[in-house]
N, C-alpha and C. Protein backbone atom coordinates (compact mmCIF):
# COMPACT_ATOMS: atom_id res chain seq x y z
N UNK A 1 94.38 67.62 79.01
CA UNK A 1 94.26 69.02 79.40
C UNK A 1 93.61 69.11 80.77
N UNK A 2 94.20 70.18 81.60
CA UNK A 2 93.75 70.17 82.97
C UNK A 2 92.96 71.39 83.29
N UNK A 3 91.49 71.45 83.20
CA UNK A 3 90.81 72.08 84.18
C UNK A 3 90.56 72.57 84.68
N UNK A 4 90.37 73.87 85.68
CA UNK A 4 89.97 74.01 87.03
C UNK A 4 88.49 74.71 87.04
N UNK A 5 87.91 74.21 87.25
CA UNK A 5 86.52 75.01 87.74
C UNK A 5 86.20 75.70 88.92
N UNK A 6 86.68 76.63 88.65
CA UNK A 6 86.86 77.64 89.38
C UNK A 6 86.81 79.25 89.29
N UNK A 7 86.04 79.78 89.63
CA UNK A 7 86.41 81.40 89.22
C UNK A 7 87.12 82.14 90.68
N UNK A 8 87.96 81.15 91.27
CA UNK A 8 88.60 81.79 92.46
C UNK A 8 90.00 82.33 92.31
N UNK A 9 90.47 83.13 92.18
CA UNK A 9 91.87 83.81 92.25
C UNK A 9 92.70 83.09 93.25
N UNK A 10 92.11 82.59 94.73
CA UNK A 10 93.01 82.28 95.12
C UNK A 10 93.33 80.64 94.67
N UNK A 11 92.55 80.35 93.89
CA UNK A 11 92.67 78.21 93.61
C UNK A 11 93.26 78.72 92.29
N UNK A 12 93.10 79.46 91.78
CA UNK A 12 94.42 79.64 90.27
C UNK A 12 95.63 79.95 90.78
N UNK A 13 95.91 80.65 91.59
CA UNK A 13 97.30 81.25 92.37
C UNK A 13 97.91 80.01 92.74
N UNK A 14 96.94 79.19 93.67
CA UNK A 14 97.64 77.83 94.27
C UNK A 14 98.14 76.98 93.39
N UNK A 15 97.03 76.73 92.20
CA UNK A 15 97.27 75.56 91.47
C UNK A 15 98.57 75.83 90.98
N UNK A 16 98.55 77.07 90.29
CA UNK A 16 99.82 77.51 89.64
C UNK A 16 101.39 77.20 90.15
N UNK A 17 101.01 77.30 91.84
CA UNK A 17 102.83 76.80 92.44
C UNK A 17 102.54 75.32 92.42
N UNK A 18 101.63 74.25 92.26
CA UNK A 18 102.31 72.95 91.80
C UNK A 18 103.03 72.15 90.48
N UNK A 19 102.78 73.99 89.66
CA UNK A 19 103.52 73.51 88.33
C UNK A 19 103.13 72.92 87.09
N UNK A 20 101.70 72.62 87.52
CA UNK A 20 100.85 72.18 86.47
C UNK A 20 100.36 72.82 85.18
N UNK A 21 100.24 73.10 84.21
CA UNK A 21 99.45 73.75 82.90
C UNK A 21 98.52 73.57 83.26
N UNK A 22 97.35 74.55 83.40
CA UNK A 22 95.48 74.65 83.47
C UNK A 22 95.15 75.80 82.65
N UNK A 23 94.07 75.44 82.31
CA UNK A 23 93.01 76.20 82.21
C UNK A 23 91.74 76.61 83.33
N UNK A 24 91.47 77.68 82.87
CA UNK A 24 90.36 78.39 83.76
C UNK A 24 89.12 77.84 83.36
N UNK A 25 88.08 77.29 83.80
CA UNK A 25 86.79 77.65 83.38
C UNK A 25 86.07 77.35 84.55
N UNK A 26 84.95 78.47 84.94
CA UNK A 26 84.29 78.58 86.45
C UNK A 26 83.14 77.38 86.07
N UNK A 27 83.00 76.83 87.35
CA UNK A 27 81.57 75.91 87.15
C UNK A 27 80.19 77.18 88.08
N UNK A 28 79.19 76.87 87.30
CA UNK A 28 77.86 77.83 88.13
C UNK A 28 77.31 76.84 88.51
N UNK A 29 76.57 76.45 89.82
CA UNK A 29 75.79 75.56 90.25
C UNK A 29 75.34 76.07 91.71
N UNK A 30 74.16 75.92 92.10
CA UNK A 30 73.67 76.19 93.41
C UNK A 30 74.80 75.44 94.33
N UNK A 31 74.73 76.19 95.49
CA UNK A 31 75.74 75.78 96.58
C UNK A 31 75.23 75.98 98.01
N UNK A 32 73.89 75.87 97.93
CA UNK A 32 73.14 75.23 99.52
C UNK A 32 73.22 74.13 100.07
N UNK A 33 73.83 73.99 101.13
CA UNK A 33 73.84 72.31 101.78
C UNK A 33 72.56 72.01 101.76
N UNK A 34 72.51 70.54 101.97
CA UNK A 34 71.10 69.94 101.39
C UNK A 34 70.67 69.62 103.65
N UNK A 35 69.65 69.35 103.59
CA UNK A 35 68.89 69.54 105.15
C UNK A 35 69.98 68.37 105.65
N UNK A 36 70.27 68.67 106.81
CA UNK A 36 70.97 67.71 107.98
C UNK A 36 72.54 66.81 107.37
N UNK A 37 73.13 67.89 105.97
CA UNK A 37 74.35 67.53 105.11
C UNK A 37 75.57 67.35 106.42
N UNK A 38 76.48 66.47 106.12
CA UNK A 38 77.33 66.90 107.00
C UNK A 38 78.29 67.47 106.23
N UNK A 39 79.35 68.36 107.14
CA UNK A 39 80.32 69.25 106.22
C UNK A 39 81.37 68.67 105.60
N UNK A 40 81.48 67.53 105.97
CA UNK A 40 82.50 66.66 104.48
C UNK A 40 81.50 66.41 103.19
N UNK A 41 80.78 65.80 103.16
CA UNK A 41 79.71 65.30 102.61
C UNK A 41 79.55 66.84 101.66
N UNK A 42 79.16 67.40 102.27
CA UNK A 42 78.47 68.94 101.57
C UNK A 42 79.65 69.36 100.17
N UNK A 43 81.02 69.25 101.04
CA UNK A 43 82.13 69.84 100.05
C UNK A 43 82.51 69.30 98.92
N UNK A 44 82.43 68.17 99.63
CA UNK A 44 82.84 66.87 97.99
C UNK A 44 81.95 67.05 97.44
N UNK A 45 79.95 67.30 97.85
CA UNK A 45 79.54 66.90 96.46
C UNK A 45 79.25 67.85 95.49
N UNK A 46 79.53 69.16 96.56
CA UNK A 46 80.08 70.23 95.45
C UNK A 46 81.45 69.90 94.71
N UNK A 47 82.17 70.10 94.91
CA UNK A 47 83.49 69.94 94.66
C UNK A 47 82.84 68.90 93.30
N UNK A 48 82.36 67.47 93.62
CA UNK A 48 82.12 66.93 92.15
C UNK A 48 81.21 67.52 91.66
N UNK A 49 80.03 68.30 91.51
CA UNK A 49 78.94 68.61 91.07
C UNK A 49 79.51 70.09 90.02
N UNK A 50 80.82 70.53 90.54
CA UNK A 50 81.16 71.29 89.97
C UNK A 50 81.90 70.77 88.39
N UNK A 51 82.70 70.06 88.91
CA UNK A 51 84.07 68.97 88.13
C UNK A 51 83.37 68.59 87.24
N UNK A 52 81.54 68.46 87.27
CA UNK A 52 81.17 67.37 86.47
C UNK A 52 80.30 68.14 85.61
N UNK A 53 80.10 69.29 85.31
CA UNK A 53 79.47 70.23 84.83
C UNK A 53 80.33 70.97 84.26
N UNK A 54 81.31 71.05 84.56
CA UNK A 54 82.42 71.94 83.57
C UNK A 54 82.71 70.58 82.81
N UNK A 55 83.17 69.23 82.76
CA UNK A 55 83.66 68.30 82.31
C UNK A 55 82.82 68.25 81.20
N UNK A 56 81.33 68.23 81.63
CA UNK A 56 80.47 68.17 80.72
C UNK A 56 80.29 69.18 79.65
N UNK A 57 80.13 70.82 80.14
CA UNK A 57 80.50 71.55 79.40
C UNK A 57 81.69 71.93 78.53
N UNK A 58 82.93 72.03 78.95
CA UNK A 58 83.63 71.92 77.78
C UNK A 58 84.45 70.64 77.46
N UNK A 59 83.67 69.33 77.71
CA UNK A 59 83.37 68.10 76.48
C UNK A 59 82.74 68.60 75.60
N UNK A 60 81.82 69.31 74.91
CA UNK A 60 80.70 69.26 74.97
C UNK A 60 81.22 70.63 73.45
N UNK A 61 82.06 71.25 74.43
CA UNK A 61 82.27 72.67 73.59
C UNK A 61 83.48 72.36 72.50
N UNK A 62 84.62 71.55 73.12
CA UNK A 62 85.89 71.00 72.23
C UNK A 62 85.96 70.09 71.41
N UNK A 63 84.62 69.63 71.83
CA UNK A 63 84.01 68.64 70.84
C UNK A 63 83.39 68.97 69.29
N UNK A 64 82.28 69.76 69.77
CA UNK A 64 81.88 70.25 68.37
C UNK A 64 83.10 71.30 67.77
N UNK A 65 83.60 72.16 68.54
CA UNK A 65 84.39 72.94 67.90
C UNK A 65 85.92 72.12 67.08
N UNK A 66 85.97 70.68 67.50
CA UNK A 66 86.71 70.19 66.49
C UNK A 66 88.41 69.79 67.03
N UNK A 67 88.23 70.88 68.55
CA UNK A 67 89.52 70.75 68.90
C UNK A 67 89.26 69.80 70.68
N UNK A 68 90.40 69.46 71.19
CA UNK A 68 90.79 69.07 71.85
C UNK A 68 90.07 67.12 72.46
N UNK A 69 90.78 66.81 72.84
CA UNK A 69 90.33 65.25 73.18
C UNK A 69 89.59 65.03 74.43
N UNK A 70 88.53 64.58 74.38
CA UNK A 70 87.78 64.83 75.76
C UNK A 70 88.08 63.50 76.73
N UNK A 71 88.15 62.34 75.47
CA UNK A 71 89.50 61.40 76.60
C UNK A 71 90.67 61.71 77.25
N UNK A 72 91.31 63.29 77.29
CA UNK A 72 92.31 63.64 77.71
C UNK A 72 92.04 64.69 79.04
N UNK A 73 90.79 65.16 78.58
CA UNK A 73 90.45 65.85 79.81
C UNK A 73 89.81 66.04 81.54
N UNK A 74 90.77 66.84 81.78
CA UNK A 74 90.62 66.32 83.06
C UNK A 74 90.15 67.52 84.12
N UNK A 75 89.57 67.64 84.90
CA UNK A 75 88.80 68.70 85.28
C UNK A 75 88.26 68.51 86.41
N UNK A 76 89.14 69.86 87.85
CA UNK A 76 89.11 70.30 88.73
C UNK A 76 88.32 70.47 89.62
N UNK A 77 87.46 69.86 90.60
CA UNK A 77 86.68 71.09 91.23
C UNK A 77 87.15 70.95 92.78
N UNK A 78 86.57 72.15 93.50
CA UNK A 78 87.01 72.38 94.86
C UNK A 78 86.14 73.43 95.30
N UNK A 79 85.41 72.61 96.65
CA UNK A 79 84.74 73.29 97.66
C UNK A 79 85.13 73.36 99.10
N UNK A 80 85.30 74.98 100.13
CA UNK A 80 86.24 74.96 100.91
C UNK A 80 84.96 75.57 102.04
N UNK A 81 84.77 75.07 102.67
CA UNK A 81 83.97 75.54 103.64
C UNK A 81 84.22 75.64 105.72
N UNK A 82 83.75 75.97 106.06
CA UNK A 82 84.68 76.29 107.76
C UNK A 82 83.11 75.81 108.48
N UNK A 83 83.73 74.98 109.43
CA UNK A 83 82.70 74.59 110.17
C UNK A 83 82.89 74.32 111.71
N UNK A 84 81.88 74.87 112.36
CA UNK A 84 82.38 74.77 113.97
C UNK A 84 81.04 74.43 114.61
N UNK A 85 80.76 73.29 115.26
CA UNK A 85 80.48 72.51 116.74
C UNK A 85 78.67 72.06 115.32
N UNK A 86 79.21 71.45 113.95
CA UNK A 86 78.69 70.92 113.58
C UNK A 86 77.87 71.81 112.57
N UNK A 87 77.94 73.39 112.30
CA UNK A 87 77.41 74.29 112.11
C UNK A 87 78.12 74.60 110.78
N UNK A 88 77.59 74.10 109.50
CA UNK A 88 78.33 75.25 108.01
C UNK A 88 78.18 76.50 108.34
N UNK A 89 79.40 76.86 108.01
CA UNK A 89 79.74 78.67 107.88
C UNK A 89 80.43 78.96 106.31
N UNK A 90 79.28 79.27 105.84
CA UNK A 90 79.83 79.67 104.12
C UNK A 90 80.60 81.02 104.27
N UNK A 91 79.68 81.38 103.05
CA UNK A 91 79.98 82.99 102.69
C UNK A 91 78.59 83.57 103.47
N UNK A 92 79.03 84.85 104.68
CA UNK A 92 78.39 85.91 105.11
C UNK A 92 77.06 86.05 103.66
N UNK A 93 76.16 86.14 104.52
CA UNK A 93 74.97 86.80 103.52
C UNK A 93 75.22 88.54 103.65
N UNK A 94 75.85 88.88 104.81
CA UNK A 94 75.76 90.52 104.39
C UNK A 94 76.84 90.51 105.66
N UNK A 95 77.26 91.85 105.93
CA UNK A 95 78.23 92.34 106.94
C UNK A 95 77.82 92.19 108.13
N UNK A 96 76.46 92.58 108.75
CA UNK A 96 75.92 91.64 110.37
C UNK A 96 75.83 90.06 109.90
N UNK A 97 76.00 89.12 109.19
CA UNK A 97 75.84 88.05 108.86
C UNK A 97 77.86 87.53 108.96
N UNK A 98 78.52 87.98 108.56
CA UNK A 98 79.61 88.51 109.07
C UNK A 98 80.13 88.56 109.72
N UNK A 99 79.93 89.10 110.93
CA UNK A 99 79.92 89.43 112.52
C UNK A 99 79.61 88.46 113.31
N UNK A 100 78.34 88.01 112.87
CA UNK A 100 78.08 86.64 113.41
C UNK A 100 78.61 85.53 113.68
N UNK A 101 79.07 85.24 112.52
CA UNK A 101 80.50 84.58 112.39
C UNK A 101 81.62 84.53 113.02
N UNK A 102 82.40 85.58 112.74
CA UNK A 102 83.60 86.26 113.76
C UNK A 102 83.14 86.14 114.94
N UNK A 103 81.62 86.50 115.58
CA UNK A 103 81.62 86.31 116.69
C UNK A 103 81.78 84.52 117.41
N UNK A 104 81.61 83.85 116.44
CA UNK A 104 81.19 82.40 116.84
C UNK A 104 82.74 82.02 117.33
N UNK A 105 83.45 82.03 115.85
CA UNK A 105 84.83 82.06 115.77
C UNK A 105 86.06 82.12 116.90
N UNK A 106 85.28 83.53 117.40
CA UNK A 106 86.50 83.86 118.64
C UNK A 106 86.90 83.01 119.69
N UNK A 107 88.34 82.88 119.68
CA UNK A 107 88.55 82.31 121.03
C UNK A 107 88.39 80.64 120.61
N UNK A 108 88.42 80.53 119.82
CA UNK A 108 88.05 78.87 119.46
C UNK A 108 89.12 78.78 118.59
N UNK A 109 88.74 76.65 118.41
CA UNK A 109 89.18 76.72 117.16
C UNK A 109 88.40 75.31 116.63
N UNK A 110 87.91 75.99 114.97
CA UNK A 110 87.36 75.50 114.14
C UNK A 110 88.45 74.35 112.71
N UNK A 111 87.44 74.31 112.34
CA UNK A 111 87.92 73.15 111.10
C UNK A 111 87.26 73.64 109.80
N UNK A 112 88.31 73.77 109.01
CA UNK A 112 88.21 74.19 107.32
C UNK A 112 88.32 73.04 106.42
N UNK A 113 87.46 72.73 105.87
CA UNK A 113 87.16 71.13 105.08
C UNK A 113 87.43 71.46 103.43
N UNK A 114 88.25 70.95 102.68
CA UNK A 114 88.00 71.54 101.05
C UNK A 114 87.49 69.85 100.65
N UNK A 115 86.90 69.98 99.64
CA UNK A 115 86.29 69.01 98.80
C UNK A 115 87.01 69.03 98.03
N UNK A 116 87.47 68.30 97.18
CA UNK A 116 88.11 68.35 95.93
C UNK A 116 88.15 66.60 95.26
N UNK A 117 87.59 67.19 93.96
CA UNK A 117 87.34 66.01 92.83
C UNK A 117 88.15 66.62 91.65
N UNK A 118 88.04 65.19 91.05
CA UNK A 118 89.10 65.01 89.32
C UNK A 118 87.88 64.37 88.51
N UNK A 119 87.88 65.16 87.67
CA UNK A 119 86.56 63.88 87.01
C UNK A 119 87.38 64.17 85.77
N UNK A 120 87.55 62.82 84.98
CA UNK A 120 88.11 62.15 83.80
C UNK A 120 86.97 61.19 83.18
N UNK A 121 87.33 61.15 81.63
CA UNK A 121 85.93 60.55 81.06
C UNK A 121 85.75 58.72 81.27
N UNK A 122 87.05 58.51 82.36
CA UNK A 122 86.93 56.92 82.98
C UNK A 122 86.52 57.19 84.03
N UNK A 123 86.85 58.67 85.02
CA UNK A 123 86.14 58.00 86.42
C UNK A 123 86.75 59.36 87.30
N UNK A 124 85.72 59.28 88.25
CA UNK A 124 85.61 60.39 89.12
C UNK A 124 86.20 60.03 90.30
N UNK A 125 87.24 60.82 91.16
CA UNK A 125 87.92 60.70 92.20
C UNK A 125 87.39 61.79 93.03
N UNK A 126 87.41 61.72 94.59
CA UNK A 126 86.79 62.72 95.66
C UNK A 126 87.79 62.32 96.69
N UNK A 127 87.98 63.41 97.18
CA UNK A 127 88.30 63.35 98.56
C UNK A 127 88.66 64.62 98.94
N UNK A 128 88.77 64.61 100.40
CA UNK A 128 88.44 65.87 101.64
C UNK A 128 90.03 66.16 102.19
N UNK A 129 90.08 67.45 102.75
CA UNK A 129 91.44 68.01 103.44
C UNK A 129 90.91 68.74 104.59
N UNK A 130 91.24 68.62 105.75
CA UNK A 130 90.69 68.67 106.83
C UNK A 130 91.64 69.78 107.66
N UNK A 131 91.59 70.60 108.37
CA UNK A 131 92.56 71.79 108.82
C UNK A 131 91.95 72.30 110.12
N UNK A 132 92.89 72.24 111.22
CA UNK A 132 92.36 73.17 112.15
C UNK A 132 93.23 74.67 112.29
N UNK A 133 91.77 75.47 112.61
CA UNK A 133 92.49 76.94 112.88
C UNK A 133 91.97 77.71 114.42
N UNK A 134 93.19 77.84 114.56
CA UNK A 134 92.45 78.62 115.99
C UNK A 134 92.64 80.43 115.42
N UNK A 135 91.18 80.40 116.65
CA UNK A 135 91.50 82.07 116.62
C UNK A 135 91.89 82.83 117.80
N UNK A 136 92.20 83.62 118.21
CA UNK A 136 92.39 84.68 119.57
C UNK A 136 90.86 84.97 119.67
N UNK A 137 90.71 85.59 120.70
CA UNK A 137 89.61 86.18 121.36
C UNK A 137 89.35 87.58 120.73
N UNK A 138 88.10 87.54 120.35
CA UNK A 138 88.16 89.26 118.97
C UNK A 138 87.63 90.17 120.24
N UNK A 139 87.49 91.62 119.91
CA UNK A 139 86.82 92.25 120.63
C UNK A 139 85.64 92.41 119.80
N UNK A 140 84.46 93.36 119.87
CA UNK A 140 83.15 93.81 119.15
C UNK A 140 84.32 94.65 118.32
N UNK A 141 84.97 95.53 118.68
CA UNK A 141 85.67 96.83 117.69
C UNK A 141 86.25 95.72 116.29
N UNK A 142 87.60 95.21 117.11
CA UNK A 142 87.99 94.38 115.83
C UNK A 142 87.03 94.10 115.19
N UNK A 143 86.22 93.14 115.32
CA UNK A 143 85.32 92.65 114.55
C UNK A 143 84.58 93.26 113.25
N UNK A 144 84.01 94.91 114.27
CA UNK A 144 83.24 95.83 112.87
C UNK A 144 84.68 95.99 112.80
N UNK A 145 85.36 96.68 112.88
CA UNK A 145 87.02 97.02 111.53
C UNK A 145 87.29 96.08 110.71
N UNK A 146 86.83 94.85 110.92
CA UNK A 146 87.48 94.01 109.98
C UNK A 146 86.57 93.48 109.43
N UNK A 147 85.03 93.70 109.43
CA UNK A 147 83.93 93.78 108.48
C UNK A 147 83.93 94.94 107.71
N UNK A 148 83.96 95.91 108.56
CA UNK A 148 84.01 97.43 107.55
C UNK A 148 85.09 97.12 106.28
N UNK A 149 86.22 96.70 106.51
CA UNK A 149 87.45 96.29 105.14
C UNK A 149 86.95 95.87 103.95
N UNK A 150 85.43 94.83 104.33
CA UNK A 150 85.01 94.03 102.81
C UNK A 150 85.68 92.72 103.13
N UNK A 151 86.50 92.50 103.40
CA UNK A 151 87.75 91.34 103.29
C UNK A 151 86.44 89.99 103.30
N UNK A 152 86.28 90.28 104.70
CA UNK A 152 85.29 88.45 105.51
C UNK A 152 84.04 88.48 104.18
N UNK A 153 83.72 89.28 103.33
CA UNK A 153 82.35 89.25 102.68
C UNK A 153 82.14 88.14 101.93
N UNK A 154 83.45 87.55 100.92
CA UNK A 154 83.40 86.68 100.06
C UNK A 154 83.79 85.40 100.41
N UNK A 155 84.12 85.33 101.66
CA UNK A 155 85.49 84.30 102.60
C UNK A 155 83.99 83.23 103.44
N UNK A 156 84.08 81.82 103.26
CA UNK A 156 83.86 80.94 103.69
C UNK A 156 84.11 81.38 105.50
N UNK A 157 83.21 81.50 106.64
CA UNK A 157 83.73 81.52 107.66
C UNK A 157 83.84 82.77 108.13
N UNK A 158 83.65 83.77 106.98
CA UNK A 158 84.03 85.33 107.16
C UNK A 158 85.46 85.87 106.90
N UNK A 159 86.35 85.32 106.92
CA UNK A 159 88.03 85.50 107.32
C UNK A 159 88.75 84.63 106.05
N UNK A 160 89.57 86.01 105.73
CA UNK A 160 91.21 85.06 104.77
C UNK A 160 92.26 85.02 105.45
N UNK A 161 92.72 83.91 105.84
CA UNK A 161 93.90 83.47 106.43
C UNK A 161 94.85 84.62 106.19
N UNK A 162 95.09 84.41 104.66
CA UNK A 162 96.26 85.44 103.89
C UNK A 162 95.97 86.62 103.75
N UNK A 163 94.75 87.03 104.50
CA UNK A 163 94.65 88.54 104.65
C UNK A 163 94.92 89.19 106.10
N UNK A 164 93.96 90.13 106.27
CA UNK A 164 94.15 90.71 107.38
C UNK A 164 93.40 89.68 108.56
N UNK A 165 92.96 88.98 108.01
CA UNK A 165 92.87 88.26 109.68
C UNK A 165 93.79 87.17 110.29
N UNK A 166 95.32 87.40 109.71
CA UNK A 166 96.00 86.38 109.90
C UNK A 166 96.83 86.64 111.32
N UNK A 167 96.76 87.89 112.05
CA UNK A 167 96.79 88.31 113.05
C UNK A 167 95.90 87.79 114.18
N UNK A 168 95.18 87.13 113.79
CA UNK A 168 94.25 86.42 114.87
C UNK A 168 94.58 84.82 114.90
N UNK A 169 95.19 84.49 114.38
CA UNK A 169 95.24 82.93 113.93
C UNK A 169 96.99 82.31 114.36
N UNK A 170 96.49 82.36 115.80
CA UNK A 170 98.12 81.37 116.08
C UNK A 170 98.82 80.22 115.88
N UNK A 171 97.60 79.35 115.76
CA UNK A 171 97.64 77.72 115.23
C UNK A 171 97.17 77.65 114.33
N UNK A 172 97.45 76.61 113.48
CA UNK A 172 96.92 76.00 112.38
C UNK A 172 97.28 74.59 112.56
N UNK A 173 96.47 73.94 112.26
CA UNK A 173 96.79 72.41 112.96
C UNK A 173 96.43 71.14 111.40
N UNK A 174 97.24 71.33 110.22
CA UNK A 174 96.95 70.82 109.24
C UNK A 174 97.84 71.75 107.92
N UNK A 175 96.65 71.33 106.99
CA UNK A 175 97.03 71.98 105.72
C UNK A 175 96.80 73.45 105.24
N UNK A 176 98.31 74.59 105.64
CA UNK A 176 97.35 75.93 105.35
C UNK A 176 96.97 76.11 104.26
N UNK A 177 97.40 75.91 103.37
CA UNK A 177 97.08 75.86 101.79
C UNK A 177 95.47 75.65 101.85
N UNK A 178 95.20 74.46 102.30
CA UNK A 178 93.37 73.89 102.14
C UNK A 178 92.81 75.07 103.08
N UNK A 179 93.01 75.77 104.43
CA UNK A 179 92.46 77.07 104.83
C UNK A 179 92.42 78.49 103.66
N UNK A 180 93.66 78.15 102.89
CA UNK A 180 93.11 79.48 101.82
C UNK A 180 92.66 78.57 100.33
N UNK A 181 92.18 77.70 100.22
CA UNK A 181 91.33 77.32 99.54
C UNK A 181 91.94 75.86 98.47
N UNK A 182 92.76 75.74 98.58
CA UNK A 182 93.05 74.46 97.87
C UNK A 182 94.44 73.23 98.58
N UNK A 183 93.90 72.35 98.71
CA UNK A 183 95.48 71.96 99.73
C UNK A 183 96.49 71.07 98.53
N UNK A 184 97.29 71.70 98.09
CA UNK A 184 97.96 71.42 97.29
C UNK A 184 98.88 69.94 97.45
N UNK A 185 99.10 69.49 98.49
CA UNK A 185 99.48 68.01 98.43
C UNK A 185 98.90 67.31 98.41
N UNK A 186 97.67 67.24 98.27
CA UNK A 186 96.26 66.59 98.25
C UNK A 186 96.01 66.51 96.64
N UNK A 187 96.08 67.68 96.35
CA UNK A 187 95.58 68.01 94.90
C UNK A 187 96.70 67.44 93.67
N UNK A 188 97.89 67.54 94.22
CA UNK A 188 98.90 67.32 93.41
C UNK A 188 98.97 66.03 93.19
N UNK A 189 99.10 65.13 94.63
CA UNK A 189 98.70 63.36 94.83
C UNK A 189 98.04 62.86 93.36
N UNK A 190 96.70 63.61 93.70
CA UNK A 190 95.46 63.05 93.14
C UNK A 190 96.06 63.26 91.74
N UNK A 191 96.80 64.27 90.96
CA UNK A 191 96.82 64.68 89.60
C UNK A 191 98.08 63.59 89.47
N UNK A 192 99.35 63.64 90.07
CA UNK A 192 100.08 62.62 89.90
C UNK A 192 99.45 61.09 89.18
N UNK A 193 98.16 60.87 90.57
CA UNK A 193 97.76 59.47 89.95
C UNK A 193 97.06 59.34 88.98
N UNK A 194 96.61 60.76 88.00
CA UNK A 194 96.36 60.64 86.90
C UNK A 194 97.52 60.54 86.02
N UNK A 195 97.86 60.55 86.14
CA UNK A 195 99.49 60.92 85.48
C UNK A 195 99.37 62.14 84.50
N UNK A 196 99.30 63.36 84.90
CA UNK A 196 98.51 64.55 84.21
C UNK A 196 100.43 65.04 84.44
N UNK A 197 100.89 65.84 83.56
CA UNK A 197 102.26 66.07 82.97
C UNK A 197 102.12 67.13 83.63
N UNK A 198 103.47 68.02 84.03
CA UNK A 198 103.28 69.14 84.56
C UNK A 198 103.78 70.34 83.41
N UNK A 199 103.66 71.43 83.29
CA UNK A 199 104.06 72.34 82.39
C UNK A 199 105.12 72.50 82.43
C-alpha cells in the first residue's frame, strides 16, 4: 500500500497523474531548518522525517487494528522549498513577509529543491529534484496585488507557478512538476524501483 504524507492538494493532484493507488495521510512535524542547513540537506530530511512518522504511525495503526501488512507498506514524503543566493525561502510568515520575498525574487532566477523519500520496512530511499525559475522584474503594485489575492501566503517562496504568478515566470530550467511541488519522474523512478503496482 502506497502512502503519501502529505496534506497538500497539490502532491495528491500530482501523484494521481502517475497512476498510482494512494492513500492520504498528512505527516505533522516541525519544519525549521536546523542553523547553517543547506537547502538540499534541509528538504530531504524533512521529506524523510515526514515518510518516517507516518510509516511509523500507520504501522502502528494497521497493525493493531488487524488490517493491512506493514511489510507492504510504503510511504511518501516530500519537501519543496525555493532558495536564492544561499537563502531558504519557505512559507511567508505574514503578507509584508511575502513581499519580501517577491521582492528578492524579481528579475532573477532562483532554484526550487523538493526532497522526496520512500521509506519501506527494509529501507529508506532520499533524493532531491532541482529546478530553475526565472522571474520578470515585479513592480511594488504587482507585488501588493498579488499579496492582497492570499495566493503567495501558503507557497514556499511566496508564488504558485500554476497560479497567478505564472505570468511572471518565462523560464523554467528543469522539472515543472518539482516547482509545483512534486517532480513526478523522480517520484515515479523511485516507486518503479520498489516495484509498487500502479492502480
Amino acid at each position: 500500500m502506497l502512502v503519501l504524507a502529505s496534506a497538500s492538494p497539490r502532491r495528491r493532484e500530482l501523484l494521481a497523474q502517475t497512476g498510482f493507488a494512494f492513500e492520504v495521510r498528512p505527516a505533522h512535524i516541525p519544519e525549521d531548518p536546523q542553523p547553517g542547513e543547506d537547502p538540499i540537506a534541509y528538504v530531504t530530511r524533512l521529506a524523510r522525517e515526514k515518510a518516517e512518522a507516518v510509516f511509523l504511525e500507520a504501522g502502528n495503526r494497521d497493525q493493531g487494528s488487524g488490517h493491512g501488512d506493514p511489510d507492504s507498506l510504503v510511504v511518501l514524503g516530500a519537501d519543496t522549498t525555493v532558495t536564492l543566493d544561499g537563502h531558504i525561502l519557505g512559507k511567508p510568515e505574514d503578507a509584508a513577509d511575502a513581499a519580501r520575498m517577491l521582492r528578492m525574487l524579481s528579475g532573477r532566477t532562483h532554484r526550487v529543491i523538493t526532497g522526496v523519500a520512500m521509506v519501506t520496512a527494509e529501507r529508506t530511499e532520499v533524493a532531491a529534484e532541482v529546478t530553475g525559475v526565472r522571474f520578470l522584474t515585479l513592480s511594488e503594485a504587482e507585488i501588493a496585488a498579488y499579496v492582497a489575492t492570499g495566493e503567495p501566503l501558503d507557497k514556499a517562496g511566496a508564488y504558485a507557478i500554476q497560479g497567478l504568478a505564472a505570468r511572471w515566470i518565462p523560464r523554467v530550467e528543469g522539472c515543472y512538476f518539482n516547482v509545483v511541488g512534486l517532480p513526478l519522474a523522480l517520484v515515479s523512478a523511485m516507486l518503479e524501483g520498489l516495484v509498487i503496482p500502479r492502480g
